[in-house]
Structure formats: C-alpha cells, structure tokens
PDB file of N, CA and C in Angstrom:
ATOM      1  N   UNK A   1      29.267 -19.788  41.714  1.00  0.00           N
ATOM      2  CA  UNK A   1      29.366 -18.556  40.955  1.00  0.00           C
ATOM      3  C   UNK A   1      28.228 -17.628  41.395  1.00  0.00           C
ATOM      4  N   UNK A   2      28.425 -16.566  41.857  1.00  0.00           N
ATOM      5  CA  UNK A   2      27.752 -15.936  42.023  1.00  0.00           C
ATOM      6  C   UNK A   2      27.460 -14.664  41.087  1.00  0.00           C
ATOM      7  N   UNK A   3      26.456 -14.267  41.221  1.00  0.00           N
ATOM      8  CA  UNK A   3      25.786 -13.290  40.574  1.00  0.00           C
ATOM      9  C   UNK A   3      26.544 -11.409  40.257  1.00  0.00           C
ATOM     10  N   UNK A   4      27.427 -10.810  39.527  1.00  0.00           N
ATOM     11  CA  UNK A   4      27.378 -10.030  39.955  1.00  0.00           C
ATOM     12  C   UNK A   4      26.629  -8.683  40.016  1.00  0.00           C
ATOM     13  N   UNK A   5      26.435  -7.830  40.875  1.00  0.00           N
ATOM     14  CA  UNK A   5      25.851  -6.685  40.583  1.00  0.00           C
ATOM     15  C   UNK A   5      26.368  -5.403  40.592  1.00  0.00           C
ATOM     16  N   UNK A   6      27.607  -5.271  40.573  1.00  0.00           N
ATOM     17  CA  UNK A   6      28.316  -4.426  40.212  1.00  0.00           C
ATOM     18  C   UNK A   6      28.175  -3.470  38.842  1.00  0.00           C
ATOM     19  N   UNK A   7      27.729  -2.601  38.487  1.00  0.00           N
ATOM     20  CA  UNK A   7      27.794  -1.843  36.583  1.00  0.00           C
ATOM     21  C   UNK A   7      28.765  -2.499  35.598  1.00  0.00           C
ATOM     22  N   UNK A   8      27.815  -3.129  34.691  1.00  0.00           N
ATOM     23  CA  UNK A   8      28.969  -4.052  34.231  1.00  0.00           C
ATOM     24  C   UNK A   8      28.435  -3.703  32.576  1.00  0.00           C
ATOM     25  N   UNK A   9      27.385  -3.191  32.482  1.00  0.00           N
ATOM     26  CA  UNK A   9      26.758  -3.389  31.218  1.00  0.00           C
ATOM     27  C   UNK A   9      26.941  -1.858  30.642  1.00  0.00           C
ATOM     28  N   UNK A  10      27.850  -2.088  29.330  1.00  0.00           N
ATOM     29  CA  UNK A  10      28.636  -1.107  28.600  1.00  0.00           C
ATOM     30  C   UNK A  10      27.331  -0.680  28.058  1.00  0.00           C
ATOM     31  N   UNK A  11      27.280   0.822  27.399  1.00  0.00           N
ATOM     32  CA  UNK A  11      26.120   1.301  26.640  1.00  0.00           C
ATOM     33  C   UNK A  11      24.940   1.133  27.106  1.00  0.00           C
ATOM     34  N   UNK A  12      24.913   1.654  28.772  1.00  0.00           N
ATOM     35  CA  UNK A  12      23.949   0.985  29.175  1.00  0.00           C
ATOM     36  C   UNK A  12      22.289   1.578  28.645  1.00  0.00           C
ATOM     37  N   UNK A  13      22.373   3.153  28.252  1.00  0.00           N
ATOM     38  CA  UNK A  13      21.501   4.041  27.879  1.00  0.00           C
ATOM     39  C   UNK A  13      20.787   3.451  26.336  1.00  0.00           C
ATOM     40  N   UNK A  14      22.305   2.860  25.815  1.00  0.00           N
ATOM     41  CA  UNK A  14      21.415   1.877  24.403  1.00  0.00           C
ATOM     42  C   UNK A  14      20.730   1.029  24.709  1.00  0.00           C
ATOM     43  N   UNK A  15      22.023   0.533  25.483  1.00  0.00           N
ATOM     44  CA  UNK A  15      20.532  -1.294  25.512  1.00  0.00           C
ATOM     45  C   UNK A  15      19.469  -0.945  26.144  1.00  0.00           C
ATOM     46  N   UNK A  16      18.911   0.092  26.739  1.00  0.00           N
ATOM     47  CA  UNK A  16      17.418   0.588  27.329  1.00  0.00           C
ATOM     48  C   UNK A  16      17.112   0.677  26.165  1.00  0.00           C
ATOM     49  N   UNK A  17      17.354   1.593  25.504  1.00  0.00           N
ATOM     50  CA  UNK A  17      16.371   1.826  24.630  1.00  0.00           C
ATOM     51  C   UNK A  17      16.442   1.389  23.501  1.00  0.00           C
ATOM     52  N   UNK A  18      17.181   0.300  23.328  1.00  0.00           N
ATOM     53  CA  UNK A  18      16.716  -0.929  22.280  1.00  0.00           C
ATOM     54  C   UNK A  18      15.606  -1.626  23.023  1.00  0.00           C
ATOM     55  N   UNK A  19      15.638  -1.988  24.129  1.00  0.00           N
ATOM     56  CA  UNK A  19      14.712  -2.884  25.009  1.00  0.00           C
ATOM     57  C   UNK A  19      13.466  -2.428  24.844  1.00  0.00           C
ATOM     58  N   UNK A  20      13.372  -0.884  24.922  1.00  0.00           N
ATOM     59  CA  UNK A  20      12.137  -0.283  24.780  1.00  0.00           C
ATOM     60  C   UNK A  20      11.335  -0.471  23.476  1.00  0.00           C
ATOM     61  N   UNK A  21      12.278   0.180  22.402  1.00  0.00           N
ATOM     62  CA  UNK A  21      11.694  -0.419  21.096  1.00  0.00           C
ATOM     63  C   UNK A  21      11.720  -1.489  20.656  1.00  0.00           C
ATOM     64  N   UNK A  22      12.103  -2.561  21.399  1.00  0.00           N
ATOM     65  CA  UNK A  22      11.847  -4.052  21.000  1.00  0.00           C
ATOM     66  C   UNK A  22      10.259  -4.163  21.636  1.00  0.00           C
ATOM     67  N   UNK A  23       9.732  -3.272  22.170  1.00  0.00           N
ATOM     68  CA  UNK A  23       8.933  -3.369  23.351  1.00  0.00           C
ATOM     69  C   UNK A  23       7.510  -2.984  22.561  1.00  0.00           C
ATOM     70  N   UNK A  24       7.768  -1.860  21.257  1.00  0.00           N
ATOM     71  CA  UNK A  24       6.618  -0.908  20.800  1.00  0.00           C
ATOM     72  C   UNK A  24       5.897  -1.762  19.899  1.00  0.00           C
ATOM     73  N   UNK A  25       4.761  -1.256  19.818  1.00  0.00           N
ATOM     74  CA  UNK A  25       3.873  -1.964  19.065  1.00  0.00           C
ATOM     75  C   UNK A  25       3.482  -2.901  19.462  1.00  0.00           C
ATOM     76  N   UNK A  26       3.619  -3.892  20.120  1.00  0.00           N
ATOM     77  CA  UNK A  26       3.135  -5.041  21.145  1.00  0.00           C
ATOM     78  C   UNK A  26       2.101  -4.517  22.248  1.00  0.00           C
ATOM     79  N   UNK A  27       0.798  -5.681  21.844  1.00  0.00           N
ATOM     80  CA  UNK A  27       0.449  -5.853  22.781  1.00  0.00           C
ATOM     81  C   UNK A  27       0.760  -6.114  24.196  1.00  0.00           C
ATOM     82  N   UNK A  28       0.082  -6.172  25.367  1.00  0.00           N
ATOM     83  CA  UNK A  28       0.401  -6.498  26.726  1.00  0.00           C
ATOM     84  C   UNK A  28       1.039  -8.317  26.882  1.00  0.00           C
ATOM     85  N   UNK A  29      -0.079  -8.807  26.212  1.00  0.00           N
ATOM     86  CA  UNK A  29       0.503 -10.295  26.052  1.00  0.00           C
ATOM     87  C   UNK A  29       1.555 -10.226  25.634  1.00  0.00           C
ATOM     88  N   UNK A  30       1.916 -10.313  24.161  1.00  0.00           N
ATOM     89  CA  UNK A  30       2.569 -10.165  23.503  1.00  0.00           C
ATOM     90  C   UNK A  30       4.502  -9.829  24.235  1.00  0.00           C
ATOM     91  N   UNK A  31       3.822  -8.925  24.971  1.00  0.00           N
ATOM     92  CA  UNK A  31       5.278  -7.942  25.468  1.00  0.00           C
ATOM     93  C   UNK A  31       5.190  -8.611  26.852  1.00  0.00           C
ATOM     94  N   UNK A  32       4.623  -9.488  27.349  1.00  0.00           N
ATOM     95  CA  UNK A  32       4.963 -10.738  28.633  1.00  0.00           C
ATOM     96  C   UNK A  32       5.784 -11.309  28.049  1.00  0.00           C
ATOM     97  N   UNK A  33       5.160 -11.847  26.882  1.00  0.00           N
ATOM     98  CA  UNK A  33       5.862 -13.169  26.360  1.00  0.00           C
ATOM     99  C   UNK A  33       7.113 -12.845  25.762  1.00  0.00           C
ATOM    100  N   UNK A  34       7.804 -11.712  25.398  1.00  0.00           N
ATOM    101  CA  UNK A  34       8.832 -11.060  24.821  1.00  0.00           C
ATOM    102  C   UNK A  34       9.906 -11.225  25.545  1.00  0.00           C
ATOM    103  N   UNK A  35       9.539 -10.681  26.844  1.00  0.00           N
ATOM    104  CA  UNK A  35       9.956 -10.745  28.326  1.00  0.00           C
ATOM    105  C   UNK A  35      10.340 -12.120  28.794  1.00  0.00           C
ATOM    106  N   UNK A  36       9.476 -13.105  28.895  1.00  0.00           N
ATOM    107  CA  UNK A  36       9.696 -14.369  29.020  1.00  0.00           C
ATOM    108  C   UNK A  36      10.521 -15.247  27.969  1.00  0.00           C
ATOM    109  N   UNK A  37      10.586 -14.267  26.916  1.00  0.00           N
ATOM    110  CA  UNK A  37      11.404 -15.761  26.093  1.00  0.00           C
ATOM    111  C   UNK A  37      12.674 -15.011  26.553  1.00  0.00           C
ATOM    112  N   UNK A  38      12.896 -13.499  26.483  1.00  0.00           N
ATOM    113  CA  UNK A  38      14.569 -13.009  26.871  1.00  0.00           C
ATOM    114  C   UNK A  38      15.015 -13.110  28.015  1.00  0.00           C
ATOM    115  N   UNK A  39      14.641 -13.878  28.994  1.00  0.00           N
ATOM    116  CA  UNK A  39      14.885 -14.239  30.887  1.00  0.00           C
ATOM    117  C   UNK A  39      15.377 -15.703  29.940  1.00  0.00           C
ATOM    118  N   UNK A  40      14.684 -16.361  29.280  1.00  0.00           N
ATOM    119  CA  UNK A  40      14.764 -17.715  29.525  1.00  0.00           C
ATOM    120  C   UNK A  40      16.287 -17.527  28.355  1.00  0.00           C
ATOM    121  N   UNK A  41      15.971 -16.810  27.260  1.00  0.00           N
ATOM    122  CA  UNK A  41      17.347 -16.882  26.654  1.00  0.00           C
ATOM    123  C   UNK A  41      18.599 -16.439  27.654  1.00  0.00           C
ATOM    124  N   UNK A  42      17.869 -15.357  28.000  1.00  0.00           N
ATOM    125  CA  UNK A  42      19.720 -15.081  29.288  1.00  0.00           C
ATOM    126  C   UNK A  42      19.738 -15.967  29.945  1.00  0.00           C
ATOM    127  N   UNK A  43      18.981 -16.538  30.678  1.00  0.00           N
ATOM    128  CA  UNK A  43      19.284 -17.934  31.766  1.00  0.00           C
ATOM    129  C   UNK A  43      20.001 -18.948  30.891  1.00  0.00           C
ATOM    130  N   UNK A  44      19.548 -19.228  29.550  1.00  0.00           N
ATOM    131  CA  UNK A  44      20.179 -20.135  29.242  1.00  0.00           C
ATOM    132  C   UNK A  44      21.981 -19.901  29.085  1.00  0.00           C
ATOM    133  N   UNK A  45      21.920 -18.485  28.646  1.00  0.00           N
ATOM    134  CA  UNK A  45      23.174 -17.946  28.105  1.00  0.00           C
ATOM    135  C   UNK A  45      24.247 -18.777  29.931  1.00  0.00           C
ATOM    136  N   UNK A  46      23.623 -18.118  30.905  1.00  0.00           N
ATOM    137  CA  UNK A  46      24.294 -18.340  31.881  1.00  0.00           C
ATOM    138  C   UNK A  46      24.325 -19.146  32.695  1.00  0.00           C
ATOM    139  N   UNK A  47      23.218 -20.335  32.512  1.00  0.00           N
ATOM    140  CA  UNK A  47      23.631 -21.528  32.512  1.00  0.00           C
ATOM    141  C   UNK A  47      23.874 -22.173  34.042  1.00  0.00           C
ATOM    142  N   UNK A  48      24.167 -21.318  34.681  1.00  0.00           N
ATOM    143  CA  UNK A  48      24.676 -21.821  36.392  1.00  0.00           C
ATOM    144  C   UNK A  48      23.505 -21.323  37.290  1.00  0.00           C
ATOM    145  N   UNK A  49      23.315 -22.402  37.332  1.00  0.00           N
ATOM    146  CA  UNK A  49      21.603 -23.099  38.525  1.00  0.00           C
ATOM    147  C   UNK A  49      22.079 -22.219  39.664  1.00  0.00           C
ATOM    148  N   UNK A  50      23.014 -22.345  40.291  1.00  0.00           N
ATOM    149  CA  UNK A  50      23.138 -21.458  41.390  1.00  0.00           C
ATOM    150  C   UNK A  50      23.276 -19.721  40.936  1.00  0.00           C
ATOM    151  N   UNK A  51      23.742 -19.169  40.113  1.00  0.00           N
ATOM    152  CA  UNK A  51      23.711 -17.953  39.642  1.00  0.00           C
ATOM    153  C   UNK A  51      22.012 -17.938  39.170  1.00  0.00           C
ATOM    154  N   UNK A  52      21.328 -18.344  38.408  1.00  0.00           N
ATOM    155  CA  UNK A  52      20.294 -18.065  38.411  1.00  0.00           C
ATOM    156  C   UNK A  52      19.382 -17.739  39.937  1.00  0.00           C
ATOM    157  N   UNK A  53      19.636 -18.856  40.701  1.00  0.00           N
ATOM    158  CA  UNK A  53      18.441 -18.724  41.527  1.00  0.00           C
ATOM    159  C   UNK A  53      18.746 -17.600  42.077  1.00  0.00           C
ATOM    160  N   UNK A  54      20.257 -17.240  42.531  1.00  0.00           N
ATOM    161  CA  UNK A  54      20.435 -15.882  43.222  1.00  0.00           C
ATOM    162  C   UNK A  54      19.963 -14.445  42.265  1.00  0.00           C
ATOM    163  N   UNK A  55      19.868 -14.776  41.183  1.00  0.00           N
ATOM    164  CA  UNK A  55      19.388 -13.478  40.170  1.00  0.00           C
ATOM    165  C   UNK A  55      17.675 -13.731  40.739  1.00  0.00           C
ATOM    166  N   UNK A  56      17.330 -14.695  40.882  1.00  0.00           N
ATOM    167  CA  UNK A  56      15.578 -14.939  41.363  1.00  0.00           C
ATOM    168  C   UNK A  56      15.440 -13.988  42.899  1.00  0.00           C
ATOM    169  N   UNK A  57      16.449 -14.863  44.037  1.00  0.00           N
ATOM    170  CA  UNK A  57      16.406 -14.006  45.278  1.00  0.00           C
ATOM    171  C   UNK A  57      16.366 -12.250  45.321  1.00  0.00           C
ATOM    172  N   UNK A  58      17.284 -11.961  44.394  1.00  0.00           N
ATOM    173  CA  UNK A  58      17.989 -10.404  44.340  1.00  0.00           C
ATOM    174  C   UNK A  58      16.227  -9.744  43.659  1.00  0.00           C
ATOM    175  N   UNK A  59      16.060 -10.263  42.277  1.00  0.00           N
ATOM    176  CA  UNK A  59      15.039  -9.525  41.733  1.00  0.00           C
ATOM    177  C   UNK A  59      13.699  -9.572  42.727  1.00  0.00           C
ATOM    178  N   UNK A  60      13.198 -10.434  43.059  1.00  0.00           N
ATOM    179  CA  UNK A  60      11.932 -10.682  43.901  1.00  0.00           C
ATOM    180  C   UNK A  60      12.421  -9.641  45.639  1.00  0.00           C
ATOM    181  N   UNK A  61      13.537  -9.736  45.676  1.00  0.00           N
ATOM    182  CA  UNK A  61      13.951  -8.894  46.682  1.00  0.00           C
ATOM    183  C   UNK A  61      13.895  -6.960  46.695  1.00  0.00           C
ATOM    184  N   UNK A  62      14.060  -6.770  45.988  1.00  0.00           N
ATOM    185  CA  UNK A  62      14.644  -5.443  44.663  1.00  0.00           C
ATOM    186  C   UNK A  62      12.842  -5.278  44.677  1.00  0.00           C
ATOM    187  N   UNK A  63      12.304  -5.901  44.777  1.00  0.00           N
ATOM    188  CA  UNK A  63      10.771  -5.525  44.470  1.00  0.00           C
ATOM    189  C   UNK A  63      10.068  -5.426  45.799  1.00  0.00           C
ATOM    190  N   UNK A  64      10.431  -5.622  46.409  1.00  0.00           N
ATOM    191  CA  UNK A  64      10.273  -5.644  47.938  1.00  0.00           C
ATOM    192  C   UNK A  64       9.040  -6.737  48.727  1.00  0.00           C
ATOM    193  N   UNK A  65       9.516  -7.823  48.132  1.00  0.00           N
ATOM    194  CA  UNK A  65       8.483  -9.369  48.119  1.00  0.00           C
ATOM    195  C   UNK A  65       9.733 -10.029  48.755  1.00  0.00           C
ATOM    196  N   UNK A  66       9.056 -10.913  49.875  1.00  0.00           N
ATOM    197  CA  UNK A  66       9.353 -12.090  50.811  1.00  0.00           C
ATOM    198  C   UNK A  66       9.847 -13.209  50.217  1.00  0.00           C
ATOM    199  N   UNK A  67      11.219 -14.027  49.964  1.00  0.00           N
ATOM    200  CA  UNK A  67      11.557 -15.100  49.482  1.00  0.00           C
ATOM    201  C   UNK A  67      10.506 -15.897  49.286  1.00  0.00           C
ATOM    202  N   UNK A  68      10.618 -16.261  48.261  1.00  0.00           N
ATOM    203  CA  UNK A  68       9.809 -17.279  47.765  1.00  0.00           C
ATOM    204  C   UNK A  68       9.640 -18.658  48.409  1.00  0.00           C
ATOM    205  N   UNK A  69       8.690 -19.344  48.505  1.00  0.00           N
ATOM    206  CA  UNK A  69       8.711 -21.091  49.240  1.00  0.00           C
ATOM    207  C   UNK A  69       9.507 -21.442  48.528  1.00  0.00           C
ATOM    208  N   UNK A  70      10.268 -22.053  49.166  1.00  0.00           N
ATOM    209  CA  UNK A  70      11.617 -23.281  48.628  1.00  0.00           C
ATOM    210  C   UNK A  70      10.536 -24.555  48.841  1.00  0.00           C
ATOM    211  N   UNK A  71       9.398 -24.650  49.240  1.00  0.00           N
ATOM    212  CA  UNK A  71       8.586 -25.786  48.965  1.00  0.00           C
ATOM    213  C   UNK A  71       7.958 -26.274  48.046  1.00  0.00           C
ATOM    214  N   UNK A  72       7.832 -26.737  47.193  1.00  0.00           N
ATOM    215  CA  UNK A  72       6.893 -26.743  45.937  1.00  0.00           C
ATOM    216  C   UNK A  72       5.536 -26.689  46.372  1.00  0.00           C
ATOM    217  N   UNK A  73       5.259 -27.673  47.310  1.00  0.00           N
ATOM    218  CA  UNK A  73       3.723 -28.571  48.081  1.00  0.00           C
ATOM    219  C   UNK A  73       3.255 -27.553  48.595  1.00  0.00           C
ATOM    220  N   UNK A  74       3.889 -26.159  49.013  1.00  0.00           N
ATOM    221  CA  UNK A  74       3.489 -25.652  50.190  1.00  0.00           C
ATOM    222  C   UNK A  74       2.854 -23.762  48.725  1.00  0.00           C
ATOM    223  N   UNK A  75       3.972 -24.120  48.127  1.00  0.00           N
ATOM    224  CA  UNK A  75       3.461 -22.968  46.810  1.00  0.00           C
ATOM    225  C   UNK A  75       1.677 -22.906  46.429  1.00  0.00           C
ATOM    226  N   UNK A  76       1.808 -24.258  45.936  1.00  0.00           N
ATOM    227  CA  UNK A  76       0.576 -24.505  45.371  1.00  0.00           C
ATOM    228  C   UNK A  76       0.439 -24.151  43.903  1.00  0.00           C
ATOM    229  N   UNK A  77      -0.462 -24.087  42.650  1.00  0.00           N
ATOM    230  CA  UNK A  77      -0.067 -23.667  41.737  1.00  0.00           C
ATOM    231  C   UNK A  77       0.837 -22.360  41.003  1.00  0.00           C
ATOM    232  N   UNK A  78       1.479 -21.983  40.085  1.00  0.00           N
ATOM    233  CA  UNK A  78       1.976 -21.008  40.261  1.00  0.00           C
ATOM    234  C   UNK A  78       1.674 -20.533  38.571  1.00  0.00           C
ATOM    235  N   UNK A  79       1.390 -19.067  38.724  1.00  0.00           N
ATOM    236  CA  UNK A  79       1.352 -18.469  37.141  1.00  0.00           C
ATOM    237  C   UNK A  79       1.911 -17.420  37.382  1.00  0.00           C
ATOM    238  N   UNK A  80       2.986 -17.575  36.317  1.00  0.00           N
ATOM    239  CA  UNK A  80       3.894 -16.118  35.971  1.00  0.00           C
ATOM    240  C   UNK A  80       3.708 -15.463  35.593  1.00  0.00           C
ATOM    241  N   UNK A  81       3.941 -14.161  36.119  1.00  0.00           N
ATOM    242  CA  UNK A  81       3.235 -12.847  35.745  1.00  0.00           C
ATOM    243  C   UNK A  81       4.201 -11.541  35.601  1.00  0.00           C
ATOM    244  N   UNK A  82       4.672 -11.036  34.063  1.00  0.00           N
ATOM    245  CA  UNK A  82       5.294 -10.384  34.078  1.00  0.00           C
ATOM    246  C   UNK A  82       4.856  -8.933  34.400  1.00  0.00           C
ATOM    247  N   UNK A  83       5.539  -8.105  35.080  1.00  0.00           N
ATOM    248  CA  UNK A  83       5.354  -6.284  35.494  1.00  0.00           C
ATOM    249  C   UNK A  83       5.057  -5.825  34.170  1.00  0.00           C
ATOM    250  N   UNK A  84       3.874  -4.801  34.813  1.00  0.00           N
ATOM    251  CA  UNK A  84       3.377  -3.828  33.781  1.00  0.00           C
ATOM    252  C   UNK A  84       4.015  -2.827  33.529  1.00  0.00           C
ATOM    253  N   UNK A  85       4.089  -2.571  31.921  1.00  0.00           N
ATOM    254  CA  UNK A  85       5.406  -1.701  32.121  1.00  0.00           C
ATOM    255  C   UNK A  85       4.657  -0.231  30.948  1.00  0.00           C
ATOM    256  N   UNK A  86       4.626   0.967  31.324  1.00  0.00           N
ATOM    257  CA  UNK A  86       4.185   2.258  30.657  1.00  0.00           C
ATOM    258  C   UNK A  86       4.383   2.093  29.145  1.00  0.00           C
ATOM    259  N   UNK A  87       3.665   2.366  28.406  1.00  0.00           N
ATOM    260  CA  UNK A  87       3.671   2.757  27.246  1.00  0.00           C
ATOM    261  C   UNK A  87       4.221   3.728  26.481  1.00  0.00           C
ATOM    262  N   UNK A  88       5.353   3.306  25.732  1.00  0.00           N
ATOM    263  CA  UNK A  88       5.924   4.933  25.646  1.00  0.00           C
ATOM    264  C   UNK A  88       5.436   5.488  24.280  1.00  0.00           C
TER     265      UNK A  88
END
C-alpha cells in the first residue's frame, strides 16, 4: 500500500486552522510533544509499516534531507526533533 499524495483532505483550510489553534498557548515543548503524540496517533490509525515508512522517505525528502541510514549501528543515537513552527 502505498502512500497517497494526491489532495485528498476535504476542508483543507479548516483542518489548518484547527491544527493551529490546537497549537496556541503551548509552549515549544509542549507543542513537540502535541506533534508527536498526533504522527504516532495517525500512524497508528494507518497501521501499514510499508505506508508509513514511505510517508518517512517523502517527508524527510520534501525537506530537502538525504534518506535516512537504513542501518541502525551506523545511525548511532537518535533524538527527535520536531520543526519550529511561528507563533501566531
């Protein structure tokens, strides 16, 4: 299953700006970790190991960063770090 990226997401101008005001009032931490629990809830929603990793390739790509090591050994430790995002 692959990933699609085609416009698929109805109301798309709402769900921004619900996202945004889910966003206000939070600290920087705070609004990582916001971020991180709603990746891990959509991943769960979608469930397919191969659709995820290609949503990993596309986004890290889209940012204009070099595939990631498919090595673990060769990574070395890793800390996730969500994008800083403007204050509105």
């Amino acid at each position: 299953m692959l990933l699609s990226t085609h416009p698929n997401l109805q109301a798309c101008d709402d769900f921004y700006e619900a996202l945004i005001a889910t966003h206000q009032g939070l600290e920087t931490a705070q609004s990582h970790a916001l971020n991180a629990r709603l990746v891990l809830l959509l991943a769960n929603h979608i469930g397919h190991q191969g659709t995820l990793l290609h949503a990993l390739e596309l986004a890290r790509a889209s940012a204009g960063l070099a595939p990631a090591c498919a090595d673990p050994a060769e990574r070395g430790a890793v800390t996730p770090v969500a994008p800083v995002h403007a204050a509105a």
